[in-house]
N, C-alpha and C. Protein backbone atom coordinates (compact mmCIF):
# COMPACT_ATOMS: atom_id res chain seq x y z
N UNK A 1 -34.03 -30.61 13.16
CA UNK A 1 -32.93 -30.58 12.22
C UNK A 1 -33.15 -29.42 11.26
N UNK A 2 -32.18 -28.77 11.27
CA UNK A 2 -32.29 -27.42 10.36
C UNK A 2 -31.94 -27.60 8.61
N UNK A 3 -32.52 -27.01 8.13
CA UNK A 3 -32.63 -27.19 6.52
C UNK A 3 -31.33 -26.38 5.81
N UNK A 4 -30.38 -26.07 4.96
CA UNK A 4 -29.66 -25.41 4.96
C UNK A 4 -29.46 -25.44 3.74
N UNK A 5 -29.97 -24.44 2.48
CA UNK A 5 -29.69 -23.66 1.27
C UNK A 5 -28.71 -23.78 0.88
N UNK A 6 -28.11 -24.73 -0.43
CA UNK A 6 -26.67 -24.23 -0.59
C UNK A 6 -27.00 -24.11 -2.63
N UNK A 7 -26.32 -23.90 -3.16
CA UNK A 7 -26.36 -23.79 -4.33
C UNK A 7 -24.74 -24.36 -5.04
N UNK A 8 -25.12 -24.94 -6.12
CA UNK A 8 -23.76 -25.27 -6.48
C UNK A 8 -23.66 -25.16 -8.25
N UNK A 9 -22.45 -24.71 -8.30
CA UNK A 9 -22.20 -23.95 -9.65
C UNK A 9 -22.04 -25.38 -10.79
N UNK A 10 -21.89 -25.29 -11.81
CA UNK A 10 -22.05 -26.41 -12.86
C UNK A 10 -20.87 -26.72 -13.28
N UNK A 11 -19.92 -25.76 -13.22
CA UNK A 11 -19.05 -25.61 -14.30
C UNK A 11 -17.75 -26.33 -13.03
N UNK A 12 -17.62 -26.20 -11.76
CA UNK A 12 -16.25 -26.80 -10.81
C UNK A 12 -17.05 -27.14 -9.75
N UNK A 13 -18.81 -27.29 -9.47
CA UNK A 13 -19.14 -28.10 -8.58
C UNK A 13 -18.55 -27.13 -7.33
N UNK A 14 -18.49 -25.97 -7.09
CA UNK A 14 -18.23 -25.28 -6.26
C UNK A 14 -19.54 -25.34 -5.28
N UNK A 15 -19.32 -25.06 -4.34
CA UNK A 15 -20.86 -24.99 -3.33
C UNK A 15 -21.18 -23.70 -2.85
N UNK A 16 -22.22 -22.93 -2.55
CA UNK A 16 -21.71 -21.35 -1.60
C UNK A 16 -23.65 -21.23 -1.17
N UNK A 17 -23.45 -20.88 -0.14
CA UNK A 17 -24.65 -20.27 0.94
C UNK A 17 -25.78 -19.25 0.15
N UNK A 18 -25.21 -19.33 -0.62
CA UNK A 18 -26.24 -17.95 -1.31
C UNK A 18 -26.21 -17.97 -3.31
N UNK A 19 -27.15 -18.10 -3.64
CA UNK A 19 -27.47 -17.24 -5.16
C UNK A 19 -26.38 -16.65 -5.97
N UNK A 20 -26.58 -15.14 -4.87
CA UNK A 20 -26.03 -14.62 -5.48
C UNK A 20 -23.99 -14.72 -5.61
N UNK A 21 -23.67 -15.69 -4.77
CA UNK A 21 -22.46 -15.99 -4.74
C UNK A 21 -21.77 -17.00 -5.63
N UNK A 22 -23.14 -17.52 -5.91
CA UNK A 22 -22.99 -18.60 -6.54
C UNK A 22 -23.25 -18.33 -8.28
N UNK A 23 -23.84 -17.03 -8.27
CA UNK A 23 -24.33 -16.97 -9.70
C UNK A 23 -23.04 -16.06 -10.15
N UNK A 24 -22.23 -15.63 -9.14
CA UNK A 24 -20.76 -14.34 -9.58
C UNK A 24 -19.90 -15.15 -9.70
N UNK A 25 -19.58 -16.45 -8.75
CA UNK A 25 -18.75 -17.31 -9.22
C UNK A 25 -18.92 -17.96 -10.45
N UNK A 26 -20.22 -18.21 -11.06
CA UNK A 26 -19.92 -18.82 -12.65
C UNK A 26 -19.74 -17.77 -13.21
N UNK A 27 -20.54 -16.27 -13.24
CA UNK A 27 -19.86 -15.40 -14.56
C UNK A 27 -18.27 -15.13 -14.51
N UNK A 28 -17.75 -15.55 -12.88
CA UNK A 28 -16.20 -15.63 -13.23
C UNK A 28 -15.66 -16.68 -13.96
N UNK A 29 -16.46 -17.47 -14.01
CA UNK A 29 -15.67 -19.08 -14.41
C UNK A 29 -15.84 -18.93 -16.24
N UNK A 30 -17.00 -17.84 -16.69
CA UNK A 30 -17.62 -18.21 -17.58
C UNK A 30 -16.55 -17.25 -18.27
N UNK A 31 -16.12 -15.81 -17.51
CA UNK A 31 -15.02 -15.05 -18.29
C UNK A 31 -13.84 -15.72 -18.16
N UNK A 32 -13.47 -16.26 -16.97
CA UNK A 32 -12.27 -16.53 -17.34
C UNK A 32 -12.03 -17.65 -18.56
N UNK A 33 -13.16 -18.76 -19.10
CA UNK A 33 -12.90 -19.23 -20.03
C UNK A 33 -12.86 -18.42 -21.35
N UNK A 34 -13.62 -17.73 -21.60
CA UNK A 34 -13.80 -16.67 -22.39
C UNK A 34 -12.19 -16.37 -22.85
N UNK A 35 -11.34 -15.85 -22.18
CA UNK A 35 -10.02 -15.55 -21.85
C UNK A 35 -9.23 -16.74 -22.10
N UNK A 36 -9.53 -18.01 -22.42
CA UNK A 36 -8.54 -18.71 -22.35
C UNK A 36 -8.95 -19.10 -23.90
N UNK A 37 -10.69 -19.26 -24.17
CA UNK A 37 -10.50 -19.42 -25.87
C UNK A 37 -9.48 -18.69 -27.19
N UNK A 38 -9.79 -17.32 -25.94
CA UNK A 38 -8.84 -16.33 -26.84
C UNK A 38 -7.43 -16.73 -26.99
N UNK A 39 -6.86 -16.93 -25.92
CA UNK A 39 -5.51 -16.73 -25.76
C UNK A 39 -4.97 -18.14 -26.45
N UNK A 40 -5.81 -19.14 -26.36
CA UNK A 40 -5.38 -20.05 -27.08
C UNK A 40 -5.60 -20.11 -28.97
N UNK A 41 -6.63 -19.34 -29.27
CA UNK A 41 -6.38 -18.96 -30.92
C UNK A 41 -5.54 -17.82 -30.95
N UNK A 42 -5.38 -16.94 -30.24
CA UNK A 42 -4.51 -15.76 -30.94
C UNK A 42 -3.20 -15.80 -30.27
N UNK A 43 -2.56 -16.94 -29.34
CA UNK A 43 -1.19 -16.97 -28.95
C UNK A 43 -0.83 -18.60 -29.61
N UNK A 44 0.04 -18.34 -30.54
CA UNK A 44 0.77 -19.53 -31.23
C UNK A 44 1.46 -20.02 -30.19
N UNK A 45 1.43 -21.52 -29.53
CA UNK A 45 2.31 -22.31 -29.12
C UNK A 45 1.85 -21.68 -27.21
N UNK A 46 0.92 -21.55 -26.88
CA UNK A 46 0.35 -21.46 -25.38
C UNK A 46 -0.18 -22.84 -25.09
N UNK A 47 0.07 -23.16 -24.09
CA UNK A 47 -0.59 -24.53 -23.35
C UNK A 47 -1.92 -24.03 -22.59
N UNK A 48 -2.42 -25.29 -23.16
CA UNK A 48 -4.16 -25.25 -22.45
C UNK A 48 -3.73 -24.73 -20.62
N UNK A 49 -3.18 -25.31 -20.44
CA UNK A 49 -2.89 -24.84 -18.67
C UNK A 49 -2.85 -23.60 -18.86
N UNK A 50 -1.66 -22.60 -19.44
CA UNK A 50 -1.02 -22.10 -19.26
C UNK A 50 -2.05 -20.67 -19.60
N UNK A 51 -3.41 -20.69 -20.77
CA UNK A 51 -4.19 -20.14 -21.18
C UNK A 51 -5.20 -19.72 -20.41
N UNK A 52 -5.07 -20.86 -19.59
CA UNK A 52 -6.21 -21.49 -18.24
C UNK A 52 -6.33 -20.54 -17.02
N UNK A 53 -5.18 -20.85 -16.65
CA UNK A 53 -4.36 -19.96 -15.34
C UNK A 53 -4.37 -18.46 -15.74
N UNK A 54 -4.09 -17.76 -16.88
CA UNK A 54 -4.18 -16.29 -17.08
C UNK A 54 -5.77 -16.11 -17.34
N UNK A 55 -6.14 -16.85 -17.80
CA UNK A 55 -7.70 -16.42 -17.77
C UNK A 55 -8.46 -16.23 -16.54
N UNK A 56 -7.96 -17.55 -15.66
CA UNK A 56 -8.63 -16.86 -14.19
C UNK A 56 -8.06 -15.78 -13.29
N UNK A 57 -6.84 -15.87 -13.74
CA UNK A 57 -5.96 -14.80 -13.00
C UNK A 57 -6.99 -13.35 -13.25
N UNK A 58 -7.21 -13.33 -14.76
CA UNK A 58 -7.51 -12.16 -15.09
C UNK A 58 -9.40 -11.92 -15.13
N UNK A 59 -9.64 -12.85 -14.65
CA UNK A 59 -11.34 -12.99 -14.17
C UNK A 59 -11.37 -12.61 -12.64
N UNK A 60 -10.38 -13.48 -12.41
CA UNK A 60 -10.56 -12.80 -10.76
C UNK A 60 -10.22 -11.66 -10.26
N UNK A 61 -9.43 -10.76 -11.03
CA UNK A 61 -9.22 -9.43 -11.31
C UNK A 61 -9.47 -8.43 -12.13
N UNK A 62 -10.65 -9.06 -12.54
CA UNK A 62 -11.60 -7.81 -13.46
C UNK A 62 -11.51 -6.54 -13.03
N UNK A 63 -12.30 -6.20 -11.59
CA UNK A 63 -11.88 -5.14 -11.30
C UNK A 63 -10.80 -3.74 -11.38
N UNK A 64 -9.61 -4.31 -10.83
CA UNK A 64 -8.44 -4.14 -11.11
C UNK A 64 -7.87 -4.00 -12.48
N UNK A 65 -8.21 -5.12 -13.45
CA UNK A 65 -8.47 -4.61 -14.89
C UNK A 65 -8.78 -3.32 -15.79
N UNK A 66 -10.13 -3.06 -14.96
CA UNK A 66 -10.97 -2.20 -15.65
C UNK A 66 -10.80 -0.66 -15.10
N UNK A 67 -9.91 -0.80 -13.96
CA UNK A 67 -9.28 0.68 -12.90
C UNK A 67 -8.04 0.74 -13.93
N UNK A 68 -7.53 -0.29 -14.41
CA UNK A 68 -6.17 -0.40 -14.80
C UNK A 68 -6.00 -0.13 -16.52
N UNK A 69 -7.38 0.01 -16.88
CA UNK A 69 -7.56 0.27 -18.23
C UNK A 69 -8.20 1.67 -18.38
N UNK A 70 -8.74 2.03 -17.64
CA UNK A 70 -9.30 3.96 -17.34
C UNK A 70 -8.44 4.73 -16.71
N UNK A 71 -7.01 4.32 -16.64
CA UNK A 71 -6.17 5.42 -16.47
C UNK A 71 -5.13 4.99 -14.80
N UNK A 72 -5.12 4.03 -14.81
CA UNK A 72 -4.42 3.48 -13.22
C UNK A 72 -3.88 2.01 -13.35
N UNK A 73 -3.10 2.15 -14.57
CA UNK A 73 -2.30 1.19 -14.76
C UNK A 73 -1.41 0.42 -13.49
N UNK A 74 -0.99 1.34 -12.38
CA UNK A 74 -0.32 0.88 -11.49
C UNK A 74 -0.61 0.19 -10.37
N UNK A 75 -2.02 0.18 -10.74
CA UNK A 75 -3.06 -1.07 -10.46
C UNK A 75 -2.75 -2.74 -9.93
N UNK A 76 -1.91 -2.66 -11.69
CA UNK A 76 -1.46 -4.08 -11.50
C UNK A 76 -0.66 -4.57 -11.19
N UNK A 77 0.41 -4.05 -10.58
CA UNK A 77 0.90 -4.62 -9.67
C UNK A 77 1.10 -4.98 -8.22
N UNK A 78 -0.44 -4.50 -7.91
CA UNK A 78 -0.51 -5.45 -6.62
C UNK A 78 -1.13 -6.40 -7.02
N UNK A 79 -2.06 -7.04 -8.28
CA UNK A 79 -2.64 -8.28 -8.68
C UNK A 79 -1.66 -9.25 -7.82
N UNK A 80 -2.08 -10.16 -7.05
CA UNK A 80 -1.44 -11.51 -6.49
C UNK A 80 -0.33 -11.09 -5.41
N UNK A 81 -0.29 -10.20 -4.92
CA UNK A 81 0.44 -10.06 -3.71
C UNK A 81 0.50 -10.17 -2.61
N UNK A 82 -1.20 -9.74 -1.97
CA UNK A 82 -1.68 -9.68 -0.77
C UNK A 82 -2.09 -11.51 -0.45
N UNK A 83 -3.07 -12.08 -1.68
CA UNK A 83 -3.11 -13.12 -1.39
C UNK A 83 -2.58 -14.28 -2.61
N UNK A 84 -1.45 -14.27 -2.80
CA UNK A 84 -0.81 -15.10 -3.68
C UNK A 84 -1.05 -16.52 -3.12
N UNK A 85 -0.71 -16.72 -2.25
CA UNK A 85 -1.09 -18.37 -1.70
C UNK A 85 -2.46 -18.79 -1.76
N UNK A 86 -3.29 -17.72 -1.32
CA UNK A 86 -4.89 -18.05 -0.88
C UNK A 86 -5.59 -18.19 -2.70
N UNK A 87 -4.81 -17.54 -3.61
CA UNK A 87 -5.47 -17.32 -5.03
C UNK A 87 -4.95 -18.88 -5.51
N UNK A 88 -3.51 -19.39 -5.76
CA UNK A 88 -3.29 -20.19 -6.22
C UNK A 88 -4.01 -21.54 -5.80
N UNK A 89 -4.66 -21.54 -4.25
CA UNK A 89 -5.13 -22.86 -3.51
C UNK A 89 -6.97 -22.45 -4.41
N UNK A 90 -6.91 -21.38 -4.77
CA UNK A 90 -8.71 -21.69 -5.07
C UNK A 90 -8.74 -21.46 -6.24
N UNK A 91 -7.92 -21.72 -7.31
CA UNK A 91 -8.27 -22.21 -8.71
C UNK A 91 -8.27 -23.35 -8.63
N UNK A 92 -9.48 -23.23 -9.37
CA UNK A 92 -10.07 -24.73 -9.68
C UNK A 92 -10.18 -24.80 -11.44
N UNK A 93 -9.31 -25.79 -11.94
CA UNK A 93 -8.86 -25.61 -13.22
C UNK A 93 -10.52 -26.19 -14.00
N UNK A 94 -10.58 -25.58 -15.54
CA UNK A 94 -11.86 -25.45 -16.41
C UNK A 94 -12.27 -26.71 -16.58
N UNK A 95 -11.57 -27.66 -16.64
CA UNK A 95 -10.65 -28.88 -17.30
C UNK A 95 -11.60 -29.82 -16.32
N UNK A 96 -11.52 -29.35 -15.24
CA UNK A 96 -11.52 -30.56 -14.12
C UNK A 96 -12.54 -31.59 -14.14
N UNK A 97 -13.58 -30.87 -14.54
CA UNK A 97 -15.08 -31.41 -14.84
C UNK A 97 -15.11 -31.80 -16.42
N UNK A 98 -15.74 -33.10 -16.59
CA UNK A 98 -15.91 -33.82 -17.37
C UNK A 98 -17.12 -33.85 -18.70
């Protein structure tokens, strides 16, 4: 019987094969909350969801962010196009865990 490594993140109980997959998925989880503390003190009248969802939106597109902030704004509009279905099925809301 074979032994099999998995690691699992703290914050959505996510599972993944490797460390290092597992240690990029919390600094995403950890910015995108980051992003939602904000948006919920400095936007009057935002819903916890609603703070939630742009924060990961915009964690999971750091990248794209940071091309889109050094001069390639037009960047963002492919954010959520290619995989709009596949993004919305793998948020896993901040909330969920207790």
């Amino acid at each position: 019987m074979a032994v099999v490594a998995m690691w699992k993140c703290d914050r959505d109980d996510a599972m993944f094969g490797s460390k290092k997959d597992a240690d990029a998925h919390d600094k995403m989880l950890e910015l995108a909350d980051g992003f939602r503390t904000l948006f919920e003190t400095q936007i009057e009248g935002i819903s916890e969801q609603d703070a939630e969802n742009i924060g990961l939106l915009l964690s999971m597109n750091k990248h794209v962010l940071i091309a889109a902030c050094k001069g390639n704004p037009d960047l963002l509009g492919g954010i959520g196009r290619d995989n709009e279905e596949e993004t919305a099925s793998n948020i896993t809301p901040l909330t969920a865990k207790a």
